[in-house]
C-alpha atoms as a PDB file:
ATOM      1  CA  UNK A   1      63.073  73.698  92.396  1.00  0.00           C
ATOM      2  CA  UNK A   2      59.100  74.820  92.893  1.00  0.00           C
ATOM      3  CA  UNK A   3      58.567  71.691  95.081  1.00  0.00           C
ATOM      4  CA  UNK A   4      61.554  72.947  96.919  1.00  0.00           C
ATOM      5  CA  UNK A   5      60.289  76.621  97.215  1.00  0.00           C
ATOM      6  CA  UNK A   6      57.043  75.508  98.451  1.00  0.00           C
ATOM      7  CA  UNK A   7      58.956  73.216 101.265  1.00  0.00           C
ATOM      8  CA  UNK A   8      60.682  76.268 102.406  1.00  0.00           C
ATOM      9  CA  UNK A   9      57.573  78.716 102.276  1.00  0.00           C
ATOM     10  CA  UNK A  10      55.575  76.124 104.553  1.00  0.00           C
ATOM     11  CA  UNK A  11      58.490  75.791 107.026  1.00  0.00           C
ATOM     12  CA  UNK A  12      58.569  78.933 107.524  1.00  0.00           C
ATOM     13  CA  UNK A  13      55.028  80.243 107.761  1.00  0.00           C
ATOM     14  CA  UNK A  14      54.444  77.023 110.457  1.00  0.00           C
ATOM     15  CA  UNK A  15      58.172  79.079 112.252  1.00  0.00           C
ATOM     16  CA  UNK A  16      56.364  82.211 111.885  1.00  0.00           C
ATOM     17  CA  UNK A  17      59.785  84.365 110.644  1.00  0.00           C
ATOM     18  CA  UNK A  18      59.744  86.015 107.295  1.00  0.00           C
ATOM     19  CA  UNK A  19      63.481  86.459 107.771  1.00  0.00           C
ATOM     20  CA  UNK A  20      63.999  82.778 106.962  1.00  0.00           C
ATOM     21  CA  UNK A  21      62.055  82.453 104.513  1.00  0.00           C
ATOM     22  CA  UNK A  22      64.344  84.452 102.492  1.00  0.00           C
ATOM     23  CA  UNK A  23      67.088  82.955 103.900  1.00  0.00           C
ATOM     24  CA  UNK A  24      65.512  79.428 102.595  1.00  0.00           C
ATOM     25  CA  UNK A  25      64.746  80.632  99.371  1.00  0.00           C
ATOM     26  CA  UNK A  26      68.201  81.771  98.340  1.00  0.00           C
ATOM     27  CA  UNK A  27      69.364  78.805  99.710  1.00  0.00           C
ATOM     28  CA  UNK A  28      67.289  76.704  97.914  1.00  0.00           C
ATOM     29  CA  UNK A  29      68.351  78.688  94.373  1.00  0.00           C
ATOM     30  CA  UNK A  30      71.537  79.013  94.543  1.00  0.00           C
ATOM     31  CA  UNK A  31      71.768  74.898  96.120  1.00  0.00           C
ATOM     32  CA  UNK A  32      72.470  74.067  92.201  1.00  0.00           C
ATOM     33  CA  UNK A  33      75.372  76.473  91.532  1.00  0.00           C
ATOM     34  CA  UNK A  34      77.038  74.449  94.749  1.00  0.00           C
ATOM     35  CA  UNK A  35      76.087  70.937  92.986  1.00  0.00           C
ATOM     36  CA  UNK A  36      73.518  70.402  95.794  1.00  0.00           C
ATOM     37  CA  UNK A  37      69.956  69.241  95.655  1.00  0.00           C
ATOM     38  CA  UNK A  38      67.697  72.216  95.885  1.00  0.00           C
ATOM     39  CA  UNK A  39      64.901  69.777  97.066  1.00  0.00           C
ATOM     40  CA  UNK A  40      67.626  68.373  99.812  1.00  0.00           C
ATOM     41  CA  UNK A  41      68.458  71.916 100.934  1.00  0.00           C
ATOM     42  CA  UNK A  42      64.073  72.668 101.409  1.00  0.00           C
ATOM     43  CA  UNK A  43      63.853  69.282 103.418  1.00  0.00           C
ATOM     44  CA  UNK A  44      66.915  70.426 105.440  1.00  0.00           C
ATOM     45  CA  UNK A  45      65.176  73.939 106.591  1.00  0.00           C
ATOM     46  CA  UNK A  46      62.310  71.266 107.134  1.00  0.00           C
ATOM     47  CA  UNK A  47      64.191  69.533 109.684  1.00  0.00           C
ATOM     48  CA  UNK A  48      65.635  72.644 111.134  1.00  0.00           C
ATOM     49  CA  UNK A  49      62.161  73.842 112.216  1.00  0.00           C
ATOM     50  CA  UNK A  50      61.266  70.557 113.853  1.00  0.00           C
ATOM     51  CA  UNK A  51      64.690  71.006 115.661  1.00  0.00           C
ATOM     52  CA  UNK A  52      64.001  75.053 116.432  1.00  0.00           C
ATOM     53  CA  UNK A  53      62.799  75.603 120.410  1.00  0.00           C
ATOM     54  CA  UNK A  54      58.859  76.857 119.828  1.00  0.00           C
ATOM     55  CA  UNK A  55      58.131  80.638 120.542  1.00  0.00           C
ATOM     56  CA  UNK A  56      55.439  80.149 122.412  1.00  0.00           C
ATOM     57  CA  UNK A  57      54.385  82.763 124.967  1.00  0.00           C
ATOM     58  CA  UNK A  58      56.530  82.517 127.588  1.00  0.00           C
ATOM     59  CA  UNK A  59      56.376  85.612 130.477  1.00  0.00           C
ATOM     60  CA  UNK A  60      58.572  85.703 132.840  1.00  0.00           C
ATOM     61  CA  UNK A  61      57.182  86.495 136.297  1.00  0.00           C
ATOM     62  CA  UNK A  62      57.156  89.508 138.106  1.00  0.00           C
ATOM     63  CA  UNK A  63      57.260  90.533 141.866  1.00  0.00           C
ATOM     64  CA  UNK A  64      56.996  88.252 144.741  1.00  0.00           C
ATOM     65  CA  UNK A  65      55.539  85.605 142.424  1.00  0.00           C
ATOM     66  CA  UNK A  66      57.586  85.309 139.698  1.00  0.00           C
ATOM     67  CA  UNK A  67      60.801  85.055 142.535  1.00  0.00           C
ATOM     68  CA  UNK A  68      58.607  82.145 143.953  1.00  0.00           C
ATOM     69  CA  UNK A  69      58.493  80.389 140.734  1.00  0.00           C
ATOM     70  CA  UNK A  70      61.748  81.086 139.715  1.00  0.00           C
ATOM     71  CA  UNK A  71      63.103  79.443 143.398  1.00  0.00           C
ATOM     72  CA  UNK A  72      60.210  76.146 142.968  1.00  0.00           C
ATOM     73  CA  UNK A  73      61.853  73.417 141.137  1.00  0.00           C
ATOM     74  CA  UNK A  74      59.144  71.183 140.912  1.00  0.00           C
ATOM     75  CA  UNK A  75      55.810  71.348 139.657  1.00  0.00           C
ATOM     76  CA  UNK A  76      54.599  70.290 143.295  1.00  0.00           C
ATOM     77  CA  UNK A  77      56.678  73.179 144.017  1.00  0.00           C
ATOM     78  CA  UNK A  78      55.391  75.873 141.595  1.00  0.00           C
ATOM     79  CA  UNK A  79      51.841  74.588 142.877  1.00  0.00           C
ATOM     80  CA  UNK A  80      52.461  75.544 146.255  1.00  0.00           C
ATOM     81  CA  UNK A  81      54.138  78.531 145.416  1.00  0.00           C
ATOM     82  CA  UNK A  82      51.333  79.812 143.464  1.00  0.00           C
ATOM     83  CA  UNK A  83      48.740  79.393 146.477  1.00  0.00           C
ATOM     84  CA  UNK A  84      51.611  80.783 149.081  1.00  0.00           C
ATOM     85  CA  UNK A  85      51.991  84.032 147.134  1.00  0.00           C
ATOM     86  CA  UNK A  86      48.315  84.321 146.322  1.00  0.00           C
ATOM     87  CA  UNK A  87      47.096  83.573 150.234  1.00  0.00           C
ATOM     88  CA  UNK A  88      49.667  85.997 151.184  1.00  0.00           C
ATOM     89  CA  UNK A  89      48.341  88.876 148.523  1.00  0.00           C
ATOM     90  CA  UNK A  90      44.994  88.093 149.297  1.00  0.00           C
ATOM     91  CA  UNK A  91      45.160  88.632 152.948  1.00  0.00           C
ATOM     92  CA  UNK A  92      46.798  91.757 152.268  1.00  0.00           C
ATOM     93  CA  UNK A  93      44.307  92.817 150.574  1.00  0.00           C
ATOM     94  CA  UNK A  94      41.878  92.174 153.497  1.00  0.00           C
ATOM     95  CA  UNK A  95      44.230  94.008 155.741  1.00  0.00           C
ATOM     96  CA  UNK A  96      43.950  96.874 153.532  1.00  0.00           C
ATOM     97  CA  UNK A  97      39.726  96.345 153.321  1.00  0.00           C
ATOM     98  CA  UNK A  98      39.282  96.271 156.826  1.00  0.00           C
ATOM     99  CA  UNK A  99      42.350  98.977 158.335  1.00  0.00           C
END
């Protein structure tokens, strides 16, 4: 049951959620009292972080340039959407300099 504790404690410090480890853990001791491997149950919360969409920092645009990449399908697309918004910001910006 330690081998299966320390499964569960590295899944989730590589998920980054406290929350399940605790979850894990009382899964993982109470996995004999249902006649289940507690080492099975770790390997399973294993798996389940492999199969969990990453956290990573994802902002969502805002303003005329996160509508442009929102609307840009392609990464062709986004390209050219990025240098449309920024030519058209940048020029403003000269209007403003020079009015």
């Amino acid at each position: 049951m330690k081998v299966g504790l320390l499964v569960v404690r590295f899944a989730a410090a590589v998920l980054g959620d406290e929350r399940y480890r605790e979850q894990w853990e009382a899964d993982v001791v109470g996995a004999r009292e249902l006649g289940m491997s507690p080492l099975m149950v770790a390997f399973g919360a294993l798996r389940a972080v492999v199969a969990m969409p990453s956290k990573g920092a994802v902002v969502a645009g805002i303003g005329p340039l996160g509508m442009a990449l929102r609307h840009a399908g392609t990464p062709r697309g986004r390209v050219l959407a990025i240098a449309v918004v920024s030519a058209l910001l940048m020029l403003g910006g000269l209007a403003l300099l020079f009015a």
